[in-house]
C-alpha atoms as a PDB file:
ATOM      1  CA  UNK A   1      24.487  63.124  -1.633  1.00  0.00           C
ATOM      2  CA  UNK A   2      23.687  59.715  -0.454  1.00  0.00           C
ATOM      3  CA  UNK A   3      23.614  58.397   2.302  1.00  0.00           C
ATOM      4  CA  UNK A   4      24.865  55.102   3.494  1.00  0.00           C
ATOM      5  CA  UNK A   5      21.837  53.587   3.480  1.00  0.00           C
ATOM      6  CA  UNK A   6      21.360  54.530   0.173  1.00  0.00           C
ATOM      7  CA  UNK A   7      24.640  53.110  -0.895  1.00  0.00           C
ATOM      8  CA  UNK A   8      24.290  49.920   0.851  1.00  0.00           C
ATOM      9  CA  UNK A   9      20.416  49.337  -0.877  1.00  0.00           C
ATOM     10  CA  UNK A  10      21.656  50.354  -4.016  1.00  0.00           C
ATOM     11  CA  UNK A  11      24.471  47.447  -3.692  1.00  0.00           C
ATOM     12  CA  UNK A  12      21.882  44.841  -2.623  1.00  0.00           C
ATOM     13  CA  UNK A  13      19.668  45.863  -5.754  1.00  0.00           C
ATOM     14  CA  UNK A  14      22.360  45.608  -8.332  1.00  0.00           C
ATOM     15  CA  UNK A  15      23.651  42.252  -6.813  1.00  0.00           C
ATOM     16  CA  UNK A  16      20.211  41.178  -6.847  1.00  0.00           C
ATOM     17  CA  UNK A  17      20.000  42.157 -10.576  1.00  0.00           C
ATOM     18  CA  UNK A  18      23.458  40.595 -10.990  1.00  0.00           C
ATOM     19  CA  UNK A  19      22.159  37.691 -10.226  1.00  0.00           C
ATOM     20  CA  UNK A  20      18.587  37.214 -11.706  1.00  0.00           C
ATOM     21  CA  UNK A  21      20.046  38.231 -15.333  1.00  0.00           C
ATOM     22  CA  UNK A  22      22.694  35.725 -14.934  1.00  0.00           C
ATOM     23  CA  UNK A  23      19.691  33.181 -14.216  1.00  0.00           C
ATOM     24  CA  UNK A  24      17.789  34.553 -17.000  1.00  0.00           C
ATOM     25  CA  UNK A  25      20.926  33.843 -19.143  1.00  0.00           C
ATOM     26  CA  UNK A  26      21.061  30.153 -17.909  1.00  0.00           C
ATOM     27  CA  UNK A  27      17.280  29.517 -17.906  1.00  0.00           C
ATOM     28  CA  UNK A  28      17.045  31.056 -22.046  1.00  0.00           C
ATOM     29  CA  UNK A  29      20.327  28.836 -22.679  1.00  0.00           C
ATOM     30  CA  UNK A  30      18.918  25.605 -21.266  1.00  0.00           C
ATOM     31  CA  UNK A  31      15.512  25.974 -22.679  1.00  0.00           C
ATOM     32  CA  UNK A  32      17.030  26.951 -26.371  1.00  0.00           C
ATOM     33  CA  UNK A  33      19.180  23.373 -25.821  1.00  0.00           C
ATOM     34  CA  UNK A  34      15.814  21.468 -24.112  1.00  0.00           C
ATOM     35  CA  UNK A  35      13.987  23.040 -27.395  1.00  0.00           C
ATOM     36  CA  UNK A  36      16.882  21.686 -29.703  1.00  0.00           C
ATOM     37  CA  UNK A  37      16.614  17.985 -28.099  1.00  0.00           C
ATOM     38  CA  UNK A  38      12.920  17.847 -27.949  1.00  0.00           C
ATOM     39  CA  UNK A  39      12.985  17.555 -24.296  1.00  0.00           C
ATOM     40  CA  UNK A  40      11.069  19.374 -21.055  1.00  0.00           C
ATOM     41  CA  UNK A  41      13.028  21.872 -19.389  1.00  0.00           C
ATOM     42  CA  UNK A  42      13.783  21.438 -16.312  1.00  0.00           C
ATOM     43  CA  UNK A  43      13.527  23.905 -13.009  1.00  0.00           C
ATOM     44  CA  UNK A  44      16.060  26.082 -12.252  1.00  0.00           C
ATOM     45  CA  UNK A  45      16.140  27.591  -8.777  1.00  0.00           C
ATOM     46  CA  UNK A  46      17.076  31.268  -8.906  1.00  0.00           C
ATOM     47  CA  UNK A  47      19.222  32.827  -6.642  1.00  0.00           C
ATOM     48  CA  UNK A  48      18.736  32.966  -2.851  1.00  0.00           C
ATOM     49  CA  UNK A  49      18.801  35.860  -0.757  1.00  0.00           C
ATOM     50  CA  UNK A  50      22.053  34.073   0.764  1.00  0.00           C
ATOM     51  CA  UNK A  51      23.392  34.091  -2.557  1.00  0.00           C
ATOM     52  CA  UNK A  52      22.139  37.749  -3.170  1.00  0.00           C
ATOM     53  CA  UNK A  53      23.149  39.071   0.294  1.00  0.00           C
ATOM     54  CA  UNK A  54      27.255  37.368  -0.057  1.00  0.00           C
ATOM     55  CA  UNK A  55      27.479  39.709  -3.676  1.00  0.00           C
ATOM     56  CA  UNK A  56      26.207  42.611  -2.030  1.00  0.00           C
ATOM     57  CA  UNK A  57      29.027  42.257   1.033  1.00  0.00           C
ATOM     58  CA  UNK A  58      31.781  41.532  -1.642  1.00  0.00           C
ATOM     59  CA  UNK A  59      30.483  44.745  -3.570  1.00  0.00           C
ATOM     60  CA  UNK A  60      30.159  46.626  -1.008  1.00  0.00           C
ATOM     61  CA  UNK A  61      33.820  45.624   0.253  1.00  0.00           C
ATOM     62  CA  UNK A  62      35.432  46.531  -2.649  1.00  0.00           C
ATOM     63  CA  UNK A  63      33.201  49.740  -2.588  1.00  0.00           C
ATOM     64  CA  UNK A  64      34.790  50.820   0.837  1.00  0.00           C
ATOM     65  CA  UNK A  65      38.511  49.858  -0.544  1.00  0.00           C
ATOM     66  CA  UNK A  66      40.366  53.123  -0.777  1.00  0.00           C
END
């Protein structure tokens, strides 16, 4: 059985992996368009651990809902 701990790193790893494929997502899309137009790509920031660490608390809250 796991324990909390275990639930609450698990949470923080799938929001974290949320999050990066969603930025994978964006960063293939833009570079596909930027490829299309003939253009440089620009940056795009991934997630923070702000970002990462506000989807783990909402997972985690609806986790705890009974």
């Amino acid at each position: 059985m796991a324990t909390g701990y275990d639930v609450r790193y698990n949470i923080l790893n799938d929001a974290k992996n949320i999050l990066f494929e969603k930025w994978h997502d964006q960063c293939s899309f833009l570079k596909r368009n930027a490829d299309l137009e003939r253009r440089l790509l620009e940056p795009v920031p991934g997630p923070t651990a702000a970002e990462i660490k506000a989807l783990a608390e909402e997972l985690y809250e609806f986790v705890q809902r009974k």
